[in-house]
Protein backbone atom coordinates (compact mmCIF):
# COMPACT_ATOMS: atom_id res chain seq x y z
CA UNK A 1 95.09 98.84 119.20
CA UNK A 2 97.86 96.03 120.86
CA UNK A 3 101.39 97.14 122.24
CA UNK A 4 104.18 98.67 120.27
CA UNK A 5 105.62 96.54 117.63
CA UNK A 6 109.56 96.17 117.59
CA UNK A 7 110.12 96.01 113.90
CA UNK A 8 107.65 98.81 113.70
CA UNK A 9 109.35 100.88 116.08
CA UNK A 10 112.89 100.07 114.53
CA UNK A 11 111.30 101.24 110.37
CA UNK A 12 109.71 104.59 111.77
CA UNK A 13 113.51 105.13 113.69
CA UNK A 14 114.77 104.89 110.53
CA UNK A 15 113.26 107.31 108.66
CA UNK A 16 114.17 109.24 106.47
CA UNK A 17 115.32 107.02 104.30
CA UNK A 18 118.39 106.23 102.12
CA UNK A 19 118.66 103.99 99.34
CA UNK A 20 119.97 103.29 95.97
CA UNK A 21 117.15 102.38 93.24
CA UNK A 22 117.01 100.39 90.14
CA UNK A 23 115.32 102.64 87.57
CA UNK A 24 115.19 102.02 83.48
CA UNK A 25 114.88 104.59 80.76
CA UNK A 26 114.18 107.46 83.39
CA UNK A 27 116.55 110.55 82.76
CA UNK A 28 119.33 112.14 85.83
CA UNK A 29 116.35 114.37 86.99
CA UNK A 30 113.41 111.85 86.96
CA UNK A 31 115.57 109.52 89.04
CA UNK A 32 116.77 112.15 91.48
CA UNK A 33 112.62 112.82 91.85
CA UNK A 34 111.79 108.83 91.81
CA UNK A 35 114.11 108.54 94.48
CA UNK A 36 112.58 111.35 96.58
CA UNK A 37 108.89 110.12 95.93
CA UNK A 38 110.21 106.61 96.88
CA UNK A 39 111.61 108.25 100.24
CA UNK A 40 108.21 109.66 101.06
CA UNK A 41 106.54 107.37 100.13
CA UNK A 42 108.07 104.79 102.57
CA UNK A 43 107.64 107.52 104.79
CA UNK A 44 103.93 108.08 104.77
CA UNK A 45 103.36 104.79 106.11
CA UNK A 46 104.98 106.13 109.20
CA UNK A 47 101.74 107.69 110.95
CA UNK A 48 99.63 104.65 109.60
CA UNK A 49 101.75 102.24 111.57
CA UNK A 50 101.76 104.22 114.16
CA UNK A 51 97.73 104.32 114.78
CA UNK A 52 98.11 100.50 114.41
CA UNK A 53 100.19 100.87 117.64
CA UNK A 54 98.02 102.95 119.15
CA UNK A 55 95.65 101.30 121.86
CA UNK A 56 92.61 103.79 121.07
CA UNK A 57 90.10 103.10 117.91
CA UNK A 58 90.27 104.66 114.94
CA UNK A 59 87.55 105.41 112.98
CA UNK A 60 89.24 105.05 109.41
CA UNK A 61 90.93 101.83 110.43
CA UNK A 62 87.99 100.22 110.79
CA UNK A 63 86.03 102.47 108.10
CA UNK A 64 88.40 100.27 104.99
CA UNK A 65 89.41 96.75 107.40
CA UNK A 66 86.75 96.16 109.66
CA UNK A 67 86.80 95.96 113.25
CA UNK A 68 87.87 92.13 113.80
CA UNK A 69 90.79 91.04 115.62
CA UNK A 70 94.38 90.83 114.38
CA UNK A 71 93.45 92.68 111.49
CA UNK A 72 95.94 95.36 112.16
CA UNK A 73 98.92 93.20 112.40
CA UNK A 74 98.22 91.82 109.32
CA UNK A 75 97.55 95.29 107.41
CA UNK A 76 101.28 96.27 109.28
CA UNK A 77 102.73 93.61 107.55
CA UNK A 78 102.41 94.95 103.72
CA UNK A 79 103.17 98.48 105.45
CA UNK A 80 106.85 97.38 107.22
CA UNK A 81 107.07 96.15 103.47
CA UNK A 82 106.36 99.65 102.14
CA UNK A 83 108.87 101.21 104.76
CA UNK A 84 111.45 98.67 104.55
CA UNK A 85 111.25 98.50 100.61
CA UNK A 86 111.13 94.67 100.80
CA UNK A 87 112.16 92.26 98.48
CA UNK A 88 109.71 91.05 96.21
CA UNK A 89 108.81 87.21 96.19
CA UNK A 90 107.60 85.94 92.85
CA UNK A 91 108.46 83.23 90.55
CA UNK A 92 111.46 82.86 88.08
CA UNK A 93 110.00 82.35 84.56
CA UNK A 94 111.15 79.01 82.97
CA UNK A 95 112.75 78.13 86.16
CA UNK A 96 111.09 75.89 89.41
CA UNK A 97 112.16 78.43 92.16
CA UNK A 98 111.24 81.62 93.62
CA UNK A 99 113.25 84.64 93.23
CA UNK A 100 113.49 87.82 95.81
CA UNK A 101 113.75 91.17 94.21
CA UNK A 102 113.48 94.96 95.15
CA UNK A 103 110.50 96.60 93.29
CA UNK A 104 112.46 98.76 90.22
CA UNK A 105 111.05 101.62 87.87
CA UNK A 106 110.53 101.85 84.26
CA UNK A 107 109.90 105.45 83.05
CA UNK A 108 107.58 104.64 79.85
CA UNK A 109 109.02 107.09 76.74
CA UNK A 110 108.28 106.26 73.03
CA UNK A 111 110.96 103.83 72.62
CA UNK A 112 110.96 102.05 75.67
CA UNK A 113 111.05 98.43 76.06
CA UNK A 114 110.84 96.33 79.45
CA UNK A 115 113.89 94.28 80.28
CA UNK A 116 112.56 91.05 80.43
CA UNK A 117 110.32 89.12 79.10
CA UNK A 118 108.22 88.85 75.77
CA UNK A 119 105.43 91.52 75.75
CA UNK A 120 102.84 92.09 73.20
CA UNK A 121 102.75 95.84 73.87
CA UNK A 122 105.16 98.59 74.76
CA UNK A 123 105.46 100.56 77.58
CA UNK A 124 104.07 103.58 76.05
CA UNK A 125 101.31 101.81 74.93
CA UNK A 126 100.05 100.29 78.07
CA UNK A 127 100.09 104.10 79.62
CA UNK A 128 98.01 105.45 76.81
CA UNK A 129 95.44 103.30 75.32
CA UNK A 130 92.19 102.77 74.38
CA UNK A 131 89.14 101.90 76.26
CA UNK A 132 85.04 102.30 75.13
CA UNK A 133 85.05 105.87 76.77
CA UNK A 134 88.22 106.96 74.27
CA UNK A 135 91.91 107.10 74.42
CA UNK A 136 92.83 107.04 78.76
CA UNK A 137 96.06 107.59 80.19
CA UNK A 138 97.02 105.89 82.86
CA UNK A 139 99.21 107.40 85.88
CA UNK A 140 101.74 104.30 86.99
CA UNK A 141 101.03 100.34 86.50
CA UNK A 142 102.34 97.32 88.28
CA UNK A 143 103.52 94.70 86.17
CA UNK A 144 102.20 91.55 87.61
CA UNK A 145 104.74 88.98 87.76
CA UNK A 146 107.94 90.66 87.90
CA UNK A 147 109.30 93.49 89.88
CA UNK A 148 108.53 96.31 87.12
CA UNK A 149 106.69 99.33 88.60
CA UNK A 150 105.74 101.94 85.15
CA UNK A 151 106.00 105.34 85.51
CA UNK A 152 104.04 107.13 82.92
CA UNK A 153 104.08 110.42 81.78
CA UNK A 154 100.87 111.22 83.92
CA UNK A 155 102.56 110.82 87.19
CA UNK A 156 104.99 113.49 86.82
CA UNK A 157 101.76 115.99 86.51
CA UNK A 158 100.74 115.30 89.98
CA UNK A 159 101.88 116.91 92.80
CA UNK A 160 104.62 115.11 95.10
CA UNK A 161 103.30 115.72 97.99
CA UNK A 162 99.98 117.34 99.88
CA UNK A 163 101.21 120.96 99.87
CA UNK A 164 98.02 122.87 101.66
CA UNK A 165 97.38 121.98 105.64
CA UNK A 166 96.62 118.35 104.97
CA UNK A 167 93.60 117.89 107.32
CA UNK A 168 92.07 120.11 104.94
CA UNK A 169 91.86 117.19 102.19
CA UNK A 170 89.84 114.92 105.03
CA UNK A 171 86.71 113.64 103.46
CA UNK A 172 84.02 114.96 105.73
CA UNK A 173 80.86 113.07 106.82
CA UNK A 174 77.52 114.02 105.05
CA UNK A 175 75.39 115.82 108.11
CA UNK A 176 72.86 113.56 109.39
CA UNK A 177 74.41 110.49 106.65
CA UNK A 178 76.52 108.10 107.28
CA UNK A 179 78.64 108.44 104.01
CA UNK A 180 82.14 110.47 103.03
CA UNK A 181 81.60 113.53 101.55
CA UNK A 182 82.78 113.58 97.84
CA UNK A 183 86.38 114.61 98.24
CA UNK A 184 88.40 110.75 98.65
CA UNK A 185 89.72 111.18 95.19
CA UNK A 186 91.34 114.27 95.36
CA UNK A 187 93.02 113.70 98.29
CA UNK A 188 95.08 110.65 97.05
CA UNK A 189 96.16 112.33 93.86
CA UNK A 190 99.95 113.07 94.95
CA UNK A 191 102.58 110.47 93.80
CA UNK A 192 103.57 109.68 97.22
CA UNK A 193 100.04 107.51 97.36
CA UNK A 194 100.09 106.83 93.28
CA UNK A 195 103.67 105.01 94.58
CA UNK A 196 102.66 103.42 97.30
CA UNK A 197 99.39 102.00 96.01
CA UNK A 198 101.73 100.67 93.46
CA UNK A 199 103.98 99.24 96.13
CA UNK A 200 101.28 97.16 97.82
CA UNK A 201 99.91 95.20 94.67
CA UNK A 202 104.04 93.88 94.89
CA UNK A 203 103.99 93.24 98.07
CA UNK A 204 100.55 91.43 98.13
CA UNK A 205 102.67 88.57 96.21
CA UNK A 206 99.88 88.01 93.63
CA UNK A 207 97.13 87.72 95.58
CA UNK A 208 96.05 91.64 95.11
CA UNK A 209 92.78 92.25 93.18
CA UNK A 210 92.98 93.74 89.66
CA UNK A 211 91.12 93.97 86.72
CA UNK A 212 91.41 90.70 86.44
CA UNK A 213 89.94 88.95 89.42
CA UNK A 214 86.67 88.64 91.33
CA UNK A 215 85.79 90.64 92.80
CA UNK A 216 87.66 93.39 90.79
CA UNK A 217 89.92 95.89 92.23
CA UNK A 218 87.98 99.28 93.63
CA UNK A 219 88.60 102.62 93.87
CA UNK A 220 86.35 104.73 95.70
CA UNK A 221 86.12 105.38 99.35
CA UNK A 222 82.75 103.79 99.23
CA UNK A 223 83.80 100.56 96.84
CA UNK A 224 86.37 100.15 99.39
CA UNK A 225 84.27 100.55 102.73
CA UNK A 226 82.12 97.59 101.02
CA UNK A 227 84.33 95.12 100.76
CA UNK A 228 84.46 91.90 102.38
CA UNK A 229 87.28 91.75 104.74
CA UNK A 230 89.37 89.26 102.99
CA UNK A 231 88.84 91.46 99.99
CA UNK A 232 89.91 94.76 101.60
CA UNK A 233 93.13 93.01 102.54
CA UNK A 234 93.48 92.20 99.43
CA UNK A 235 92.62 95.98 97.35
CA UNK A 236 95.33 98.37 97.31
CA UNK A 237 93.40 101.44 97.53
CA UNK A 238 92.23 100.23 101.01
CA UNK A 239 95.63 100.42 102.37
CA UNK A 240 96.21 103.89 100.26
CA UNK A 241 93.41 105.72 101.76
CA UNK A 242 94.24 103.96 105.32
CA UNK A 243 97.66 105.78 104.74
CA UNK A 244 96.45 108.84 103.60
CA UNK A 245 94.00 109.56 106.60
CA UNK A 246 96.64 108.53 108.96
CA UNK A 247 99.02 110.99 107.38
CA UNK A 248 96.61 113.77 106.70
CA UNK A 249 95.75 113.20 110.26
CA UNK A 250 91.56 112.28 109.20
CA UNK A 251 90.17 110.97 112.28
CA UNK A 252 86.60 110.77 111.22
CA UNK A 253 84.61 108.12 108.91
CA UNK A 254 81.20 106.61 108.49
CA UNK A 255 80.49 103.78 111.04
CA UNK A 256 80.40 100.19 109.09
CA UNK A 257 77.86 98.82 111.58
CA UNK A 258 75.39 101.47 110.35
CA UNK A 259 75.24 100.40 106.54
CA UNK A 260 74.26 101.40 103.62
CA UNK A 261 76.90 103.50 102.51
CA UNK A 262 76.56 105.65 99.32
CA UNK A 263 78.52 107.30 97.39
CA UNK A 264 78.19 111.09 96.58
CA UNK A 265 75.22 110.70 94.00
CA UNK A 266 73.53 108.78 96.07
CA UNK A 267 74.37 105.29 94.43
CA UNK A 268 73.88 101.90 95.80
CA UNK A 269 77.03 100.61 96.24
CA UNK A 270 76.34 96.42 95.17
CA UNK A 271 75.52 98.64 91.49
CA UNK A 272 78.78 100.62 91.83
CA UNK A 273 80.54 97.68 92.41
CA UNK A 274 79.86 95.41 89.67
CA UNK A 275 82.00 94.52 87.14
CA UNK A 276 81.58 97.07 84.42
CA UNK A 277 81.00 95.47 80.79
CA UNK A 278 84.57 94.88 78.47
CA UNK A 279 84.99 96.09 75.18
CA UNK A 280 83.72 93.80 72.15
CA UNK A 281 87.27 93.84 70.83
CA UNK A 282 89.13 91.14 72.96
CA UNK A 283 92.41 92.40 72.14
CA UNK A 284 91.11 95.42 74.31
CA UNK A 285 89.05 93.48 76.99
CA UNK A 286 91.91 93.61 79.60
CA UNK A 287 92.60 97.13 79.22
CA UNK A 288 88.63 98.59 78.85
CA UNK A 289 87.94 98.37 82.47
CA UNK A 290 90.91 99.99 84.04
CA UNK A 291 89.90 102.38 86.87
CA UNK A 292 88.81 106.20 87.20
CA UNK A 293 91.86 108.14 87.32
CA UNK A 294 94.52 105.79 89.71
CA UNK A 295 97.40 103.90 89.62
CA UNK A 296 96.62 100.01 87.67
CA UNK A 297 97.86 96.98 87.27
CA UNK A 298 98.86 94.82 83.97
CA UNK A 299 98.69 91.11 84.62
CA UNK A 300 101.33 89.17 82.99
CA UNK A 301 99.28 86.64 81.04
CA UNK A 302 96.94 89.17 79.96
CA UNK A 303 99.88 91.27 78.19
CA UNK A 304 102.68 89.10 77.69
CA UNK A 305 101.33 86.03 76.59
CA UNK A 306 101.44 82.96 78.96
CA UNK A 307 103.26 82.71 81.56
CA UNK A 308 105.79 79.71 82.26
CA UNK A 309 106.01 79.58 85.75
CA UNK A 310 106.31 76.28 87.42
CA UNK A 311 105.14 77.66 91.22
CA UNK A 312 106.38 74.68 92.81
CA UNK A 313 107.89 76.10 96.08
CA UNK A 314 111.59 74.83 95.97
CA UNK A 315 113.98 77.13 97.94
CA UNK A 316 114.36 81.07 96.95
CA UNK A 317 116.78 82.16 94.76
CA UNK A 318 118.18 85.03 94.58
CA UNK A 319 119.36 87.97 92.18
C-alpha cells in the first residue's frame, strides 16, 4: 500500500513481547494467562501492519475501511497502539488536565469493586445482567473514561488462540454473491481478538462508537462493511476482523463497489443496522442493547453517574 513504516518495522522487531501488567482482583493463574493473551494479542496486529506495508491491495482492507487514500496510515496508528501497549489519554476526574495511563485489568468476581470512582453497579453486575431477551453475559467491557478493561467470567471459556489451520476460519464468499459466507463470528471468538477489540475502544480516546452513540457500534461482518468511512474508523470490530483476516491469512472479501451486501439470511443491511428498541425500564436502557455475543463497552455517565471532567486541554499529567 505506501513504503515500510519505521515505527512499524521497529514494534513487529520487537515481538514477542515483555511487559509487566496492572491487573485487580485476578488470581496468580489468571494473571499469568492475562499476561499471555495480552502478549498475543499485541502480537496479532503484527501481520495486519504488515499488509498495510505491503504495496499490493488487499481485499479485506478495503472490504471494512474503504479504498481512499491514507486510510491505512491512519488504521496503523490505533494498531502501533495495540503493539506498543500505549498509554491511554483521557481526562483526570475533578481535575483540568489530561492524564496518560496503560490500559489495566479488572477480573469481575462477586465481591469486586473498581478502584476508582463512584459506580452505581458492580463489576459482576455489569458482566451478567439483564436485557428484554433475558439474563446475558457479557465476555470483557471497556470502561469508558478510565483505563479499566473487565474481564468477566465468559472470557476465560473461550479459546486463547485459533488452534485448527487458521485459514480454515476465513469467511468464504457466497458463489455467484457478493456477501461473506456466515462464519465472521466464529472466527473472532478467541480472547486474543475479545482483547484487542477491547484495546482499540482505549485507544480511540473516546471517540469509538458504543451503545451509546450514533450510529451505534456494529458487529457483524456485514454491519461493518456498511459503514461510512469515518464510522469504520471509528467501530472496533472493524479493526478486529481487519486483524483477524490478516492473521488467519483471509485474502478474499466481497467488493464494496458492487453493493448491496447481505448478511447470511438474506437481510438488508440499513434494517440490520438500526438502532434496536431499549428496554421500558430506564434503569436498563443502557445495558438492553448490548451486542450479540462480543466484547462491550460501559460509558461512564451511563453507569457511574456524571462525569466531572473539565476537558480543557492544559498539559498531560501523568501517573
Amino acid at each position: 500500500m505506501r513504503p515500510p513504516n519505521v515505527l512499524t518495522a521497529l514494534i513487529l522487531a520487537s515481538a514477542p513481547f515483555t511487559q509487566s501488567y496492572q491487573f485487580y482482583d485476578c488470581t496468580p493463574q489468571q494473571q499469568n494467562d492475562l499476561t499471555n493473551i495480552i502478549g498475543l494479542a499485541r502480537a496479532s496486529v503484527g501481520p495486519a501492519l504488515q499488509e498495510l506495508n505491503n504495496p499490493r491491495v488487499y481485499p479485506p482492507f478495503e472490504a471494512f475501511f474503504g479504498a481512499k487514500p491514507n486510510l491505512g496510515h491512519l488504521v496503523e496508528i490505533f494498531l502501533q497502539d495495540i503493539a506498543a501497549f500505549s498509554k491511554i489519554r483521557f481526562p483526570k476526574p475533578r481535575q483540568s488536565f489530561f492524564i496518560r495511563k496503560e490500559p489495566s485489568f479488572i477480573c469481575a468476581k462477586p465481591t469486586t469493586r473498581i478502584p476508582e470512582g463512584r459506580w452505581r453497579i458492580t463489576p459482576a453486575q455489569m458482566c451478567h445482567h439483564m436485557t428484554r431477551e433475558g439474563m446475558k453475559d457479557e465476555i470483557a467491557l471497556s470502561l469508558t473514561g478510565w483505563s479499566y478493561i473487565l474481564i468477566c467470567d465468559r472470557f476465560w471459556t473461550l479459546p486463547a488462540e485459533p488452534t485448527e489451520p487458521r485459514q480454515r476460519l476465513c469467511p468464504g464468499i457466497v458463489p455467484g454473491q457478493n456477501r461473506f459466507e456466515p462464519r465472521g463470528l466464529t472466527m473472532v471468538q478467541h480472547q486474543t481478538y475479545m482483547l484487542a477489540h477491547e484495546l482499540v475502544h482505549k485507544y480511540l480516546r473516546g471517540n469509538d462508537l458504543s451503545m451509546e452513540t450514533t450510529p451505534l457500534e456494529v458487529y457483524t461482518l456485514w454491519d461493518c462493511m456498511a459503514l461510512e468511512v469515518d464510522d469504520a474508523l471509528r467501530n472496533p470490530n472493524n479493526f478486529m476482523y481487519f486483524v483477524a483476516f490478516a492473521q488467519c491469512g483471509c485474502t478474499v472479501a466481497p467488493d464494496k463497489s458492487q453493493p448491496p451486501w447481505t448478511d447470511e439470511s438474506g437481510g438488508n443491511l440499513t434494517a440490520l443496522s438500526e438502532p434496536p428498541p431499549l428496554d421500558s425500564n430506564p434503569q436498563n436502557d443502557n445495558l438492553s442493547a448490548l451486542p450479540l455475543d462480543l466484547a462491550g463497552t460501559f460509558d461512564l455517565e451511563s453507569v457511574a453517574g456524571p462525569a466531572i471532567f473539565n476537558t480543557t486541554i492544559d498539559p498531560v499529567a501523568s501517573e
